[in-house]
Protein backbone atom coordinates (compact mmCIF):
# COMPACT_ATOMS: atom_id res chain seq x y z
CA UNK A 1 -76.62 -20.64 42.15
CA UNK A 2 -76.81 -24.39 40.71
CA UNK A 3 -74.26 -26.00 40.77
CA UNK A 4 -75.59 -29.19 40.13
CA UNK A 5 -73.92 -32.15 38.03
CA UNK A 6 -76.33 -34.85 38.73
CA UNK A 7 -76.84 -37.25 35.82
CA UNK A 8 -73.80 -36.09 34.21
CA UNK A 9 -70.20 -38.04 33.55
CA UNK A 10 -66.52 -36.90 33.94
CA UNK A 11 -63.76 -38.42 32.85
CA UNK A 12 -60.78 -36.32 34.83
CA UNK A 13 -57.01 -37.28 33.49
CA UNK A 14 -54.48 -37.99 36.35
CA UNK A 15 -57.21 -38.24 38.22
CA UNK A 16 -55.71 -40.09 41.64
CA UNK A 17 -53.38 -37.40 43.04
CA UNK A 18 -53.29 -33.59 43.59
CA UNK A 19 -55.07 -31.37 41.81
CA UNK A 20 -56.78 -34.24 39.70
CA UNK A 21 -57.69 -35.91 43.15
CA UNK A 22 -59.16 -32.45 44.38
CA UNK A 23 -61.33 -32.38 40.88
CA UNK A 24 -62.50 -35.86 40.93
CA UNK A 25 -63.93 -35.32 44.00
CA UNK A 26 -65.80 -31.95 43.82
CA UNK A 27 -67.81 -32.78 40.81
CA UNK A 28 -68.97 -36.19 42.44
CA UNK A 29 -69.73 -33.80 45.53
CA UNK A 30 -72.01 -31.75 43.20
CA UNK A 31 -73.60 -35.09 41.50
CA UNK A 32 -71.39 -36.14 39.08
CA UNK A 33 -70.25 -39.85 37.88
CA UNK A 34 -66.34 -39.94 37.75
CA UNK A 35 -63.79 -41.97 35.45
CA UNK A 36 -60.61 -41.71 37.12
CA UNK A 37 -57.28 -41.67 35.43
CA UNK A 38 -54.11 -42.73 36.01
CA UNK A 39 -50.58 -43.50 34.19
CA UNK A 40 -48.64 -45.40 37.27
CA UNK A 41 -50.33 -45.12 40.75
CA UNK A 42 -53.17 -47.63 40.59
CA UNK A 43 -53.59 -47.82 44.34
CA UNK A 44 -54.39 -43.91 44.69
CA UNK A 45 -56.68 -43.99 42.08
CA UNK A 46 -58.88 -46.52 43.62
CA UNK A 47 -58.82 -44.45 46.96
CA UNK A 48 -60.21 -41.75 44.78
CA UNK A 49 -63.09 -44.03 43.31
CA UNK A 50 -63.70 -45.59 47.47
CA UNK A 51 -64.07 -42.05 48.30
CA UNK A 52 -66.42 -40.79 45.57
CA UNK A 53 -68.84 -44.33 46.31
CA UNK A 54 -68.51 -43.26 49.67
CA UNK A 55 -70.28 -39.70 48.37
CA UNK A 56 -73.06 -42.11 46.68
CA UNK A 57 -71.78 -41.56 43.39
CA UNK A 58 -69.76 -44.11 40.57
CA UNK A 59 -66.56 -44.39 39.99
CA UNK A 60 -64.11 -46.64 38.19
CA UNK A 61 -59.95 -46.59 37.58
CA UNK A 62 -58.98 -46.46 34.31
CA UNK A 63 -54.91 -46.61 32.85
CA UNK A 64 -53.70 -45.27 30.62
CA UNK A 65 -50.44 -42.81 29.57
CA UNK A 66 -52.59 -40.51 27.91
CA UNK A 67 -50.24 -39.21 25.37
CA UNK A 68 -50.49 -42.80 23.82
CA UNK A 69 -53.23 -42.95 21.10
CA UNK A 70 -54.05 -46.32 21.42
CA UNK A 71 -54.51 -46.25 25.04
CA UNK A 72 -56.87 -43.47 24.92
CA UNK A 73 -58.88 -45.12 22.22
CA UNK A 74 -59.28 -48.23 24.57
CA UNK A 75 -59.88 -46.05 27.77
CA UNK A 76 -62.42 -43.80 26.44
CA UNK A 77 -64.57 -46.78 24.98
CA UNK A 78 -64.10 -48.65 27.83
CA UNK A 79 -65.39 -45.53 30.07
CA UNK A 80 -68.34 -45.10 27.21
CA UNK A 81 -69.14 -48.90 27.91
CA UNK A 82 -69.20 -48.68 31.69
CA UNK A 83 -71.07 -45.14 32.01
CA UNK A 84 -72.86 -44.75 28.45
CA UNK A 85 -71.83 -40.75 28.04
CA UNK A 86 -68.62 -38.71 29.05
CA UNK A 87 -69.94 -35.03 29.22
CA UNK A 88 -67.35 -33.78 31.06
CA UNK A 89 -63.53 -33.69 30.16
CA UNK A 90 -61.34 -32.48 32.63
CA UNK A 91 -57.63 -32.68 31.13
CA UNK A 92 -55.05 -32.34 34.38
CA UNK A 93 -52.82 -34.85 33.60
CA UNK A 94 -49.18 -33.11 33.70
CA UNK A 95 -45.11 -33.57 34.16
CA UNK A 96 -42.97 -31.12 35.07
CA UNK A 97 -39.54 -29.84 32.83
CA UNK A 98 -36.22 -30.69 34.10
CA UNK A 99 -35.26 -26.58 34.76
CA UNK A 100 -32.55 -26.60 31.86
CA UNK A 101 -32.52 -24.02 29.22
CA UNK A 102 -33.39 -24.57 25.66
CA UNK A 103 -29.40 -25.20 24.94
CA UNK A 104 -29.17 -27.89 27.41
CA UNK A 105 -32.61 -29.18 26.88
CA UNK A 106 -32.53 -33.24 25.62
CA UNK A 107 -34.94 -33.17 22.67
CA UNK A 108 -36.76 -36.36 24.14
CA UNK A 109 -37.42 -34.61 27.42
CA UNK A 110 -39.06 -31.98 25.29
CA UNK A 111 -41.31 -34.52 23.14
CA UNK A 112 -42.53 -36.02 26.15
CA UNK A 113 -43.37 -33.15 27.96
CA UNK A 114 -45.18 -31.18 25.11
CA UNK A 115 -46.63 -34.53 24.29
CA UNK A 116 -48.10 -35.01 27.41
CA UNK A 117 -49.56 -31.33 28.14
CA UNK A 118 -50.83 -30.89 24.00
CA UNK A 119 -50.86 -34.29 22.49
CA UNK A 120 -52.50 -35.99 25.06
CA UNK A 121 -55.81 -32.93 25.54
CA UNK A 122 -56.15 -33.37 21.77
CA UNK A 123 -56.44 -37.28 21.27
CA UNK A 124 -58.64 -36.95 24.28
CA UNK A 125 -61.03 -34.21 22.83
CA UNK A 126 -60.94 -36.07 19.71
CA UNK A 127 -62.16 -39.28 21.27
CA UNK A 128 -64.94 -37.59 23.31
CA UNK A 129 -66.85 -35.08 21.30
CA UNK A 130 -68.52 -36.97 18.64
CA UNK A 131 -70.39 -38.39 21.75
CA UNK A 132 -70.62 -35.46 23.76
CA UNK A 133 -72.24 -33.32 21.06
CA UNK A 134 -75.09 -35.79 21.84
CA UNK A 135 -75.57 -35.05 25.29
CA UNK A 136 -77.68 -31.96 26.24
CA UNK A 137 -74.23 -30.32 27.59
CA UNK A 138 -70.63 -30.70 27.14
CA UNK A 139 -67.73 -29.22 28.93
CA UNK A 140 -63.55 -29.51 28.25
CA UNK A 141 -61.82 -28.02 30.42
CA UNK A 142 -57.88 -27.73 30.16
CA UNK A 143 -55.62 -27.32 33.28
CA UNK A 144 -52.71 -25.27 32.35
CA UNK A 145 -50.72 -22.57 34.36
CA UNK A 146 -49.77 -19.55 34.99
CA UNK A 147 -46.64 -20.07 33.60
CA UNK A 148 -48.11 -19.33 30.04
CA UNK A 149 -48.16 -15.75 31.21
CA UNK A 150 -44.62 -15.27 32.73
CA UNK A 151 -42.76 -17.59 29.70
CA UNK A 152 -39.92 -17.72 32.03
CA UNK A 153 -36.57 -18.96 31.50
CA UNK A 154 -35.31 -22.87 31.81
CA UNK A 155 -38.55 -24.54 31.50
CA UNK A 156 -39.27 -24.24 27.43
CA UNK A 157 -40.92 -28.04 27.25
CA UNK A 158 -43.32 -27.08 29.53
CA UNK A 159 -44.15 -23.29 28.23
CA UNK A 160 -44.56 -24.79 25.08
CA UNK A 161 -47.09 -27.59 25.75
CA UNK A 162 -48.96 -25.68 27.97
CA UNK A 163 -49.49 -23.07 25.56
CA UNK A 164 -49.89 -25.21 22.68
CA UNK A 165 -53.04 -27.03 25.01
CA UNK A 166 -54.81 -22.88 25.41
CA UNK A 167 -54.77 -22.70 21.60
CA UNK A 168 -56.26 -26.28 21.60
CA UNK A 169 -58.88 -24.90 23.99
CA UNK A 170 -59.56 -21.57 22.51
CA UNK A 171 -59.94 -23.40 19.19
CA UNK A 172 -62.43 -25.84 20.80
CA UNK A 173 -64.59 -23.59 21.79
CA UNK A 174 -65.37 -21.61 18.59
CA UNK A 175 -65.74 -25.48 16.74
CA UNK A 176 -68.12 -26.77 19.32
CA UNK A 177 -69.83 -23.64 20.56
CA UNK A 178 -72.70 -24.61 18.06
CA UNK A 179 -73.17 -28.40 19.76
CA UNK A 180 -73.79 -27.22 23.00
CA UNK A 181 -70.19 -27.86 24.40
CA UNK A 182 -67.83 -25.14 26.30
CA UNK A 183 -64.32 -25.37 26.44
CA UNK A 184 -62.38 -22.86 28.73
CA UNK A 185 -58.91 -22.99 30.62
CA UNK A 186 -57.89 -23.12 34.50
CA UNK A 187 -54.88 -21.87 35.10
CA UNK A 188 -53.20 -22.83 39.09
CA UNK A 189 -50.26 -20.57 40.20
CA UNK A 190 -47.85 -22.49 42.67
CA UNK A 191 -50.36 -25.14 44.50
CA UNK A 192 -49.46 -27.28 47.15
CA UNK A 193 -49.16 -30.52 44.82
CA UNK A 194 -46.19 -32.79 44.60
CA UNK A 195 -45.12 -31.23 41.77
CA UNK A 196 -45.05 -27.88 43.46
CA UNK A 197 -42.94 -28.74 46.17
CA UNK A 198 -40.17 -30.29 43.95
CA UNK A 199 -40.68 -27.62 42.12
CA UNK A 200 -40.24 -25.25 45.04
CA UNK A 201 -37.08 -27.31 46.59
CA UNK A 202 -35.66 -26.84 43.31
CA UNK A 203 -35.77 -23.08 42.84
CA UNK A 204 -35.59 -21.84 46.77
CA UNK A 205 -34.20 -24.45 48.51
CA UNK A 206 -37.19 -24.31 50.86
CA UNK A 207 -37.96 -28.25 52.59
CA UNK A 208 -42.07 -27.07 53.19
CA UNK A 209 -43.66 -25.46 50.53
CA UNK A 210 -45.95 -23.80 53.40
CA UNK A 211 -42.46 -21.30 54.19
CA UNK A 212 -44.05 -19.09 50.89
CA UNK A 213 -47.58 -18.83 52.62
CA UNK A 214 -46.97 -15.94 54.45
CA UNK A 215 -45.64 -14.18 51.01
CA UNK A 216 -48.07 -15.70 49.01
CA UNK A 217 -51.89 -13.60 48.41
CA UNK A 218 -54.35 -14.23 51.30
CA UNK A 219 -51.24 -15.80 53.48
CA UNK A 220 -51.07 -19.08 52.04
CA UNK A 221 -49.96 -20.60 48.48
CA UNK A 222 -52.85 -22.37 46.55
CA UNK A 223 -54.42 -25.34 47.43
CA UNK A 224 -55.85 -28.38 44.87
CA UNK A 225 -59.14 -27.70 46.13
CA UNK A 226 -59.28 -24.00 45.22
CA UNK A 227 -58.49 -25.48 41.37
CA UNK A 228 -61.08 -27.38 41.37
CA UNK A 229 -63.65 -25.24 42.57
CA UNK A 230 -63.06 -23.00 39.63
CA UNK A 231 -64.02 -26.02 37.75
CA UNK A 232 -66.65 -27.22 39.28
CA UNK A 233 -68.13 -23.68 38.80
CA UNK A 234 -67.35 -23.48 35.11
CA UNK A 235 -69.03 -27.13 33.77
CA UNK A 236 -71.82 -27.02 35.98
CA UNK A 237 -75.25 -24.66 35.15
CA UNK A 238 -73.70 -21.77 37.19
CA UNK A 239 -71.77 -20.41 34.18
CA UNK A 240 -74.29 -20.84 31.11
CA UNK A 241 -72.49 -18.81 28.80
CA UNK A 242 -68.54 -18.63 29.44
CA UNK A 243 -66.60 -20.31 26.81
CA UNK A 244 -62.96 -19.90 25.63
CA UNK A 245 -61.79 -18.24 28.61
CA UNK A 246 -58.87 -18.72 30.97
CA UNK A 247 -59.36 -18.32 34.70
CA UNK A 248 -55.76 -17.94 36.55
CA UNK A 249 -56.25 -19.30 40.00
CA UNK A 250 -53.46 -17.32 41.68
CA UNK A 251 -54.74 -15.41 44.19
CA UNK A 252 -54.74 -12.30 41.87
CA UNK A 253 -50.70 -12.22 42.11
């Protein structure tokens, strides 16, 4: 199975931490040039590029809040300038609702939230697929959850943007099918991120998210690497022909 992504550029959004970290790194490990992303924490982002030289492969840091416009115009011509093609579009970047119900929800907690998980994937796409239908192979792929398939209580904001960003990709794929480019969803379950332990502090009152691995499928909850495995698999030459699907990484519960 080739897995192979030599010669080809990614440009992963909150890149520097978690399960952007984990990404970043696979796809240099299978050949891939990275832009790295990040909104606030310039020094982890640059440990991501120093690790991804170390692999033999290029990196750079680039800032940006990517639900800004303007900023994503700037980064994805500067990352166009410095690498000369973006073939790969990994959109990770993601905050986490407050837990209130829709009632008690502050409407600018909402806009930012959906903003950030369905404004932010589209101005990206946008930006990079009049140059990526130019490239032998394109690939978006949108990291959303498993939380589009539960719809639970208290966390609207973040059902909503997260399900507005799968129509985004589903809609993708059937416009860019015809240029060569694939665009299919990744969807983590609880991972061991530092959103999910808040998140898990909040709900159970647990201090170590590692107390749900022995309740959790295979004995332990989901790792950033197992995320990004899935996508390594779907952009590279391994999966020639699945588009505009959704792959829940959740252990199968």
């Amino acid at each position: 199975m080739d897995v192979s992504l030599k010669g080809r550029v990614a440009l992963v959004t909150g890149g520097g931490r978690d399960i952007g970290r984990a990404i970043a790194l696979e796809l240099a490990k299978a050949g891939a040039d990275v832009a790295v992303n990040y909104r606030r924490d310039e020094g982890a982002a640059k440990e991501v590029v120093g690790e991804i030289e170390k692999i033999g492969r290029r990196a750079r840091a680039y800032s940006a809040s990517v639900e800004n416009w303007d900023e994503d115009v700037a980064m994805v011509a500067d990352v166009l300038k410095d690498f000369g093609a973006i073939g790969i579009l990994v959109n990770n970047a993601g905050i986490a609702s407050r837990g209130n119900s829709v009632a008690d929800t502050d409407p600018a907690e909402m806009e930012r939230v959906v903003r950030v998980h369905a404004f932010a994937p589209h101005y990206l796409s946008k930006l990079v697929i009049p140059s990526m239908r130019k490239e032998k192979r394109g690939d978006i792929i949108m990291i959303s959850s498993v939380a589009t398939r539960h719809m639970g209580p208290n966390g609207g904001p973040y059902n909503m943007g997260k399900a507005a960003m799968e129509a985004l990709a589903l809609t993708i794929a059937k416009e860019e099918r015809a240029h060569g480019i694939r665009c299919n969803i990744v969807a983590p379950s609880l991972t061991v991120t530092e959103m999910g332990i808040r998140l898990t502090k909040a709900r159970t009152g647990g201090k170590d998210i590692h107390e749900l691995d022995a309740s959790s499928p295979f004995g332990r909850v989901s790792m950033p690497e197992d995320v990004a495995a899935v996508v390594t698999f779907l952009v590279s030459s391994a999966n020639p022909y699945a588009n505009g699907q959704k792959v829940n990484v959740d252990g199968g519960g």
